[in-house]
C-alpha atoms as a PDB file:
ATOM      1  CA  UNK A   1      10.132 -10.117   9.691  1.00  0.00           C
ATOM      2  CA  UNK A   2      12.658 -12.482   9.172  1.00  0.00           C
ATOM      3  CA  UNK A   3      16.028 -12.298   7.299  1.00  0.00           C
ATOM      4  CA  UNK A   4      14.939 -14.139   4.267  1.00  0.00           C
ATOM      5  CA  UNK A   5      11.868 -11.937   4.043  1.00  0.00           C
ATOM      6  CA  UNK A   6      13.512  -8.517   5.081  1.00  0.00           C
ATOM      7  CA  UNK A   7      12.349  -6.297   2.327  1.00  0.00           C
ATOM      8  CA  UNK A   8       8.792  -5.755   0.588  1.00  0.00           C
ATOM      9  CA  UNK A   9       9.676  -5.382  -3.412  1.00  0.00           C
ATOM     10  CA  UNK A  10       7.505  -8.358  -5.106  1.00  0.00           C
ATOM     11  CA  UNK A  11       7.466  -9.232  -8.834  1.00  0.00           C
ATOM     12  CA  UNK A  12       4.482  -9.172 -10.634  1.00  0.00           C
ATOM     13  CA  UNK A  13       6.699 -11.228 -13.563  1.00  0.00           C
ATOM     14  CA  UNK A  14       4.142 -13.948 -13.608  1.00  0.00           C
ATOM     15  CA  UNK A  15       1.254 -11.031 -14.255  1.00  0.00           C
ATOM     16  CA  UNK A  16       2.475  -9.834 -17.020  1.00  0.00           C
ATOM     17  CA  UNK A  17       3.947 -12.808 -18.777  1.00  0.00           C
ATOM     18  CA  UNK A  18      -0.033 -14.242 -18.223  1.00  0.00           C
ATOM     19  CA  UNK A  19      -1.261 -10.767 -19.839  1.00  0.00           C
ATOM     20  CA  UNK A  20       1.279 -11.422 -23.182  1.00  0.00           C
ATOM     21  CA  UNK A  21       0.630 -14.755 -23.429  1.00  0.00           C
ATOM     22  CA  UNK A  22       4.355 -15.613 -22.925  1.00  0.00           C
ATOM     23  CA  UNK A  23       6.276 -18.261 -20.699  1.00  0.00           C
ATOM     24  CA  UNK A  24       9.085 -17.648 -18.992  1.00  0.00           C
ATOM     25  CA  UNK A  25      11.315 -19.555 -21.572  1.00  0.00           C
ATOM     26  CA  UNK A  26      10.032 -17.801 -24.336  1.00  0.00           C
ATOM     27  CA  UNK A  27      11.094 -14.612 -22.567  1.00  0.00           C
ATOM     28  CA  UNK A  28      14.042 -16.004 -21.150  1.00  0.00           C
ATOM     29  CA  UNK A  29      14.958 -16.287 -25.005  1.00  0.00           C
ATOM     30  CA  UNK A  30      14.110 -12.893 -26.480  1.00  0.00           C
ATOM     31  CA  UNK A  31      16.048 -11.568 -23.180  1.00  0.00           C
ATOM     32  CA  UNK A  32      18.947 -13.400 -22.785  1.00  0.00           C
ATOM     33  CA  UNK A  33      18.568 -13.989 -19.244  1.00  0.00           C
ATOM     34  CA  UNK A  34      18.305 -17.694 -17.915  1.00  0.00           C
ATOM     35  CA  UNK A  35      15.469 -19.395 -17.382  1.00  0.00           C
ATOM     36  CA  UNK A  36      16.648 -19.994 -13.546  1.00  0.00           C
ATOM     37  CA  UNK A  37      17.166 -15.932 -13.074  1.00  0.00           C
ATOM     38  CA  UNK A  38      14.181 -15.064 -13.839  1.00  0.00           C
ATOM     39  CA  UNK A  39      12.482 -17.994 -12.424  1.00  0.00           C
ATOM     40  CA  UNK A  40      13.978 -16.562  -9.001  1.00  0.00           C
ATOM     41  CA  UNK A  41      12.670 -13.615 -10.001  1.00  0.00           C
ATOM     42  CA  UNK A  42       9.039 -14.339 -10.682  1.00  0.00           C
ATOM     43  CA  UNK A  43       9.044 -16.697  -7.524  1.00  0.00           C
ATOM     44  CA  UNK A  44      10.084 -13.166  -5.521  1.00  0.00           C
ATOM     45  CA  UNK A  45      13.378 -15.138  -4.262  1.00  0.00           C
ATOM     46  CA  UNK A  46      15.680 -12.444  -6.339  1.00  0.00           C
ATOM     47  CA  UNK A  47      17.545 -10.295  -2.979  1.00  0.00           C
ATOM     48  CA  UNK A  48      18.730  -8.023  -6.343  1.00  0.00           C
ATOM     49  CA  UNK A  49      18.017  -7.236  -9.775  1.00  0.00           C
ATOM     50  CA  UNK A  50      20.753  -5.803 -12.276  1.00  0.00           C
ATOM     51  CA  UNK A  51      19.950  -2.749 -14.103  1.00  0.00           C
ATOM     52  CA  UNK A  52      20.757  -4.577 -17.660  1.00  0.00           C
ATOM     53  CA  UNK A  53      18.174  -7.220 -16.428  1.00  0.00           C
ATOM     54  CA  UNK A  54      15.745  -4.996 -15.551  1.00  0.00           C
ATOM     55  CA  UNK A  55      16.148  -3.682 -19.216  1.00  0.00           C
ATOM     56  CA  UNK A  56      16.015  -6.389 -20.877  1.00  0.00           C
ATOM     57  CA  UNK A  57      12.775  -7.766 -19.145  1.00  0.00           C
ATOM     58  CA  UNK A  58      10.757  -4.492 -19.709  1.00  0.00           C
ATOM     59  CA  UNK A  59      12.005  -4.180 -23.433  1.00  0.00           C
ATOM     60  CA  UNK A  60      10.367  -7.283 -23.891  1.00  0.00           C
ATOM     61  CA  UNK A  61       7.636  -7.462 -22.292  1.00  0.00           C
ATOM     62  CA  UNK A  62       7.071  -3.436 -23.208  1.00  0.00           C
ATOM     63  CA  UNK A  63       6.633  -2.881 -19.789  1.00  0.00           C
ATOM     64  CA  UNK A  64       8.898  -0.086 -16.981  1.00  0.00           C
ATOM     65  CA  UNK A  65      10.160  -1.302 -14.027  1.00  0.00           C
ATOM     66  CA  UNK A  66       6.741  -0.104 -11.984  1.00  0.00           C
ATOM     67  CA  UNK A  67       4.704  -2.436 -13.724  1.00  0.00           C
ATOM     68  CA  UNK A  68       7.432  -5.068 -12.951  1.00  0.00           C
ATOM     69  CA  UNK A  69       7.849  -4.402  -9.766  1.00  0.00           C
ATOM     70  CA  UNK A  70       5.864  -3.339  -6.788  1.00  0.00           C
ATOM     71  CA  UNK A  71       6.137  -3.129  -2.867  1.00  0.00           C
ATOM     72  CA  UNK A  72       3.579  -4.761  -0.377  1.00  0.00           C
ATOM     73  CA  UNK A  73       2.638  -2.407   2.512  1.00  0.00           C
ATOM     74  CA  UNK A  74       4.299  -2.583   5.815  1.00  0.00           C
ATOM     75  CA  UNK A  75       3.115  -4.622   8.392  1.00  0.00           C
ATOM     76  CA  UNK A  76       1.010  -2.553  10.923  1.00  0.00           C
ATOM     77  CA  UNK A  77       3.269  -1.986  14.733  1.00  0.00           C
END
């Protein structure tokens, strides 16, 4: 594993926007979160997410943080 790729949390952002027929600016909007945060976000660049972030995505998009966010499984040895 490598440092930028030291944890396993993913973003399934792009998922659920696709599901709600939304884009990232319209959500970026209703949110009040920039376009560029949550573009590092969906792009599963973010190294942290702030609680009132987190928030304001799922209130949106009428989602919890589980749906948002998932971990991959850890690599085998």
């Amino acid at each position: 594993m490598t440092a930028d790729d030291d944890h396993r949390v993913v973003c399934r952002l792009d998922r659920l926007l696709a599901e709600r027929g939304m884009t990232l600016v319209e959500l970026a909007e209703r949110a009040g979160i920039t376009v560029a945060n949550l573009s590092v976000l969906k792009n599963d660049r973010a190294r942290a997410i702030r609680f009132t972030t987190l928030t304001a995505v799922c209130d949106v998009l009428a989602c919890t943080p589980g749906d948002l966010l998932g971990i991959r499984p850890a690599p085998e040895g």
